[in-house]
Protein backbone atom coordinates (compact mmCIF):
# COMPACT_ATOMS: atom_id res chain seq x y z
CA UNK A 1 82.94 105.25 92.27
CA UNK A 2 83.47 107.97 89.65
CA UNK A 3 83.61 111.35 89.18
CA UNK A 4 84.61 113.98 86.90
CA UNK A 5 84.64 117.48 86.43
CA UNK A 6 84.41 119.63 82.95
CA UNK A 7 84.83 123.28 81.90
CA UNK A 8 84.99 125.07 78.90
CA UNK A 9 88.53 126.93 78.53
CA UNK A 10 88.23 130.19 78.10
CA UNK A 11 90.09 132.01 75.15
CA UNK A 12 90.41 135.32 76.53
CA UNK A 13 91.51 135.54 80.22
CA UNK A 14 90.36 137.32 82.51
CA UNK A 15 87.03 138.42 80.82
CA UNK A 16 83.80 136.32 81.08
CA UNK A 17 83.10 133.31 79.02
CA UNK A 18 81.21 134.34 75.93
CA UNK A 19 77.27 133.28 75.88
CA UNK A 20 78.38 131.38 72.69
CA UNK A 21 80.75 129.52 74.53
CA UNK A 22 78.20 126.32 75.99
CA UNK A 23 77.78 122.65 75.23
CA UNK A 24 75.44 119.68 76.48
CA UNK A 25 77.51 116.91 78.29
CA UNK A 26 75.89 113.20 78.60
CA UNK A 27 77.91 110.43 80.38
CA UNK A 28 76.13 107.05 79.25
CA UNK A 29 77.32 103.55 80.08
CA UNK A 30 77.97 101.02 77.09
CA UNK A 31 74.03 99.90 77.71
CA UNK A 32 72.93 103.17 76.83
CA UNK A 33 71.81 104.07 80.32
CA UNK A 34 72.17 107.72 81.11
CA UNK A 35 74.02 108.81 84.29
CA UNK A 36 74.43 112.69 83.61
CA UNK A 37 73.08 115.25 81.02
CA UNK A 38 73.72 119.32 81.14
CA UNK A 39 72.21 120.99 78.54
CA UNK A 40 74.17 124.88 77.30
CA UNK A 41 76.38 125.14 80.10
CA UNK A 42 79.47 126.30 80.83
CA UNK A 43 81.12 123.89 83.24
CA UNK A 44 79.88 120.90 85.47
CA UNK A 45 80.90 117.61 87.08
CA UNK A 46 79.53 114.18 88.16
CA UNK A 47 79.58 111.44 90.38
CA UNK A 48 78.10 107.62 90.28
CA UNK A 49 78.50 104.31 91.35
CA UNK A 50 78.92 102.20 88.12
CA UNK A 51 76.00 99.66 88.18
CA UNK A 52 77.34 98.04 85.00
CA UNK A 53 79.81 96.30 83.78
CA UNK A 54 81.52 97.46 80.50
CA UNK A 55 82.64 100.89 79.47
CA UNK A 56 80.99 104.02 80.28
CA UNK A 57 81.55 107.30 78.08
CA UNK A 58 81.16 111.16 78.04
CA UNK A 59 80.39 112.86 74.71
CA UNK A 60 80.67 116.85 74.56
CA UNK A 61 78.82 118.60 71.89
CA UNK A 62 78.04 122.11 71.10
CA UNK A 63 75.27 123.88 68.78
CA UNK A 64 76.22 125.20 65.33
CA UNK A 65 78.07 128.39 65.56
CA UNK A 66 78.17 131.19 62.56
CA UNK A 67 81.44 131.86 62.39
CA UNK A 68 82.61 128.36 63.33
CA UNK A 69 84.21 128.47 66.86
CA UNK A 70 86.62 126.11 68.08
CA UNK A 71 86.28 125.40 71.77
CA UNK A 72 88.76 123.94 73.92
CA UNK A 73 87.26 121.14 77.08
CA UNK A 74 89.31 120.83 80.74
CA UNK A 75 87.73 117.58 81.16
CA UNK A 76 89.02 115.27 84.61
CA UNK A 77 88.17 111.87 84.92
CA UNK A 78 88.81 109.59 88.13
CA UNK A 79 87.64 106.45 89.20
CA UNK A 80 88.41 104.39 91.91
CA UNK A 81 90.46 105.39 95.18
CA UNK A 82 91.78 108.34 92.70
CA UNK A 83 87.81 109.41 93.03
CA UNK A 84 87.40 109.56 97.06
CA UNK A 85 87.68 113.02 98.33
CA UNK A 86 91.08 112.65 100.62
CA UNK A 87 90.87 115.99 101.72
CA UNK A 88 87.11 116.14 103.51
CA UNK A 89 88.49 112.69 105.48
CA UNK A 90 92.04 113.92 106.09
CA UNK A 91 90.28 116.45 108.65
CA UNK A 92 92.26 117.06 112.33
CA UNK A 93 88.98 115.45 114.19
CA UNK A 94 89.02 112.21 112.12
CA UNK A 95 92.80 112.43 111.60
CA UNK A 96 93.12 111.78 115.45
CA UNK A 97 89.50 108.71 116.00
CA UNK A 98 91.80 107.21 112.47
CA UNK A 99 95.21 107.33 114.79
CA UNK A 100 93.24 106.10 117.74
CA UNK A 101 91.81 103.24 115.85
CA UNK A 102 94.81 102.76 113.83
CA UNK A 103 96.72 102.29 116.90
CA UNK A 104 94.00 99.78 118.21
CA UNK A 105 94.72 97.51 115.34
CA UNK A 106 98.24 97.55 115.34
CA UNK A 107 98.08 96.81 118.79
CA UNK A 108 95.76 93.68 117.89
CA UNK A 109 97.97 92.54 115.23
CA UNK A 110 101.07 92.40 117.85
CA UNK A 111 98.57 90.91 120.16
CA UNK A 112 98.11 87.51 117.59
CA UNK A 113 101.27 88.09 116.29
CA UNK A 114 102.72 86.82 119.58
CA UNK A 115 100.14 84.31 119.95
CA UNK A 116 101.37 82.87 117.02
CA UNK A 117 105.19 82.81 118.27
CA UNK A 118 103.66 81.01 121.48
CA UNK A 119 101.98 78.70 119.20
CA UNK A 120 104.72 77.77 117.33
CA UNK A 121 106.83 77.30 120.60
CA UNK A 122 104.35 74.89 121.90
CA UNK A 123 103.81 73.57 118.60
CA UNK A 124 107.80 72.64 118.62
CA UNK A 125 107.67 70.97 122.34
CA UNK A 126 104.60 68.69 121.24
CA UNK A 127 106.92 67.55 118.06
CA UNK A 128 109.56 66.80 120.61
CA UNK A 129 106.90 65.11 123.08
CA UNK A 130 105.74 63.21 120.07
CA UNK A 131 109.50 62.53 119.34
CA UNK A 132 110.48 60.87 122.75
CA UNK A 133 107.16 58.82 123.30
CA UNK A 134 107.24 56.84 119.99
CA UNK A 135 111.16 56.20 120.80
CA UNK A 136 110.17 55.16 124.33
CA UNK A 137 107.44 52.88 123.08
CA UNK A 138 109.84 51.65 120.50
CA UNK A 139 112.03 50.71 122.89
CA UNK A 140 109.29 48.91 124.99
CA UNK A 141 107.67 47.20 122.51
CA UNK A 142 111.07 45.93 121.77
CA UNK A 143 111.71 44.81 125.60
CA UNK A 144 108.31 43.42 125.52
CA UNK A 145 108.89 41.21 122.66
CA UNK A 146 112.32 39.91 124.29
CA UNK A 147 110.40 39.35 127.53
CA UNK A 148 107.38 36.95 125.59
CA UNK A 149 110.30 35.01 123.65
CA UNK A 150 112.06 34.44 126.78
CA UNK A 151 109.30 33.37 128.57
CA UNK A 152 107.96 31.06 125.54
CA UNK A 153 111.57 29.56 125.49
CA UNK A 154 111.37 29.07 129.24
CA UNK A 155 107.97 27.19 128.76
CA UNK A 156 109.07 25.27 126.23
CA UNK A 157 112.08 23.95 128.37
CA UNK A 158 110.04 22.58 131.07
CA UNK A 159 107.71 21.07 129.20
CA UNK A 160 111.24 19.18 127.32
CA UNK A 161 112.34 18.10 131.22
CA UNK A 162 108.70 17.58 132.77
CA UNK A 163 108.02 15.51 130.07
CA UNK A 164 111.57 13.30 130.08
CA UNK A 165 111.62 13.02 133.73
CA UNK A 166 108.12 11.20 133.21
CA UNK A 167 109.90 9.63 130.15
CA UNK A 168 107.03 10.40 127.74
CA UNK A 169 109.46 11.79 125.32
């Protein structure tokens, strides 16, 4: 978005700008695409939506004077947030549905905020779940193993006396 807004300055104050006193205004973008012309006035302003990429200019110009007069541009350019009109949306009416829904959010944003926290708790006792069942299983895969060598060594002993009490060894 951008806007701007021109005038002529007026050398004597407080008495009307003289006829004399008028240029022609073009803003053009660096494709040569023209996005405002006034031709012999006084003062004016625009607004656009750049389209292009690149630069985009505003060249003043006024007719041949005789005597030569110098005149002196108020020329204001924004673009941007700096080119919104604040002071149409800061209204009491929209002030008050931008509260409301300002309100909404922040309530929503507490809302996941602690979600979040309760995730994290939970998140914490699954790591300590997780924790305690592969020490548990450590531990029983460790009985386990004592329990099949104990029982292998207890085969392996009969076998030794069943077969020397039928003196095949």
């Amino acid at each position: 978005m951008t806007v701007g807004k021109y005038s002529i300055v007026n050398p004597h104050e407080g008495q009307p700008l003289p006829e004399s006193h008028k240029l022609t205004a073009r803003v053009t973008s660096s494709y040569g695409n023209s996005y405002h012309y006034a031709d012999h006035v006084g003062s004016g302003q625009f607004a656009f939506t750049a389209a292009e990429a690149g630069d985009y200019m505003v060249c003043f110009w006024a007719a041949d004077h005789k005597p030569e007069v110098t005149l002196t541009v108020d020329f204001d350019w924004k673009t941007g947030v700096a080119a919104k009109d604040w002071t149409n949306v800061a209204k009491k009416g929209s002030i008050d549905l931008m509260e409301l829904e300002l309100k909404k959010m922040h309530d929503t944003v507490i809302s996941i905020q602690e979600e979040m926290y309760y995730l994290r708790e939970r998140e914490e006792e699954m790591q300590e779940l997780n924790r305690a069942t592969s020490s548990r299983m450590g531990w029983f895969s460790f009985l386990s193993l004592l329990i099949c060598l104990s029982v292998a060594g207890l085969q392996v002993w009969h076998l030794k006396t069943f077969f020397e009490k039928k003196k095949l060894i």
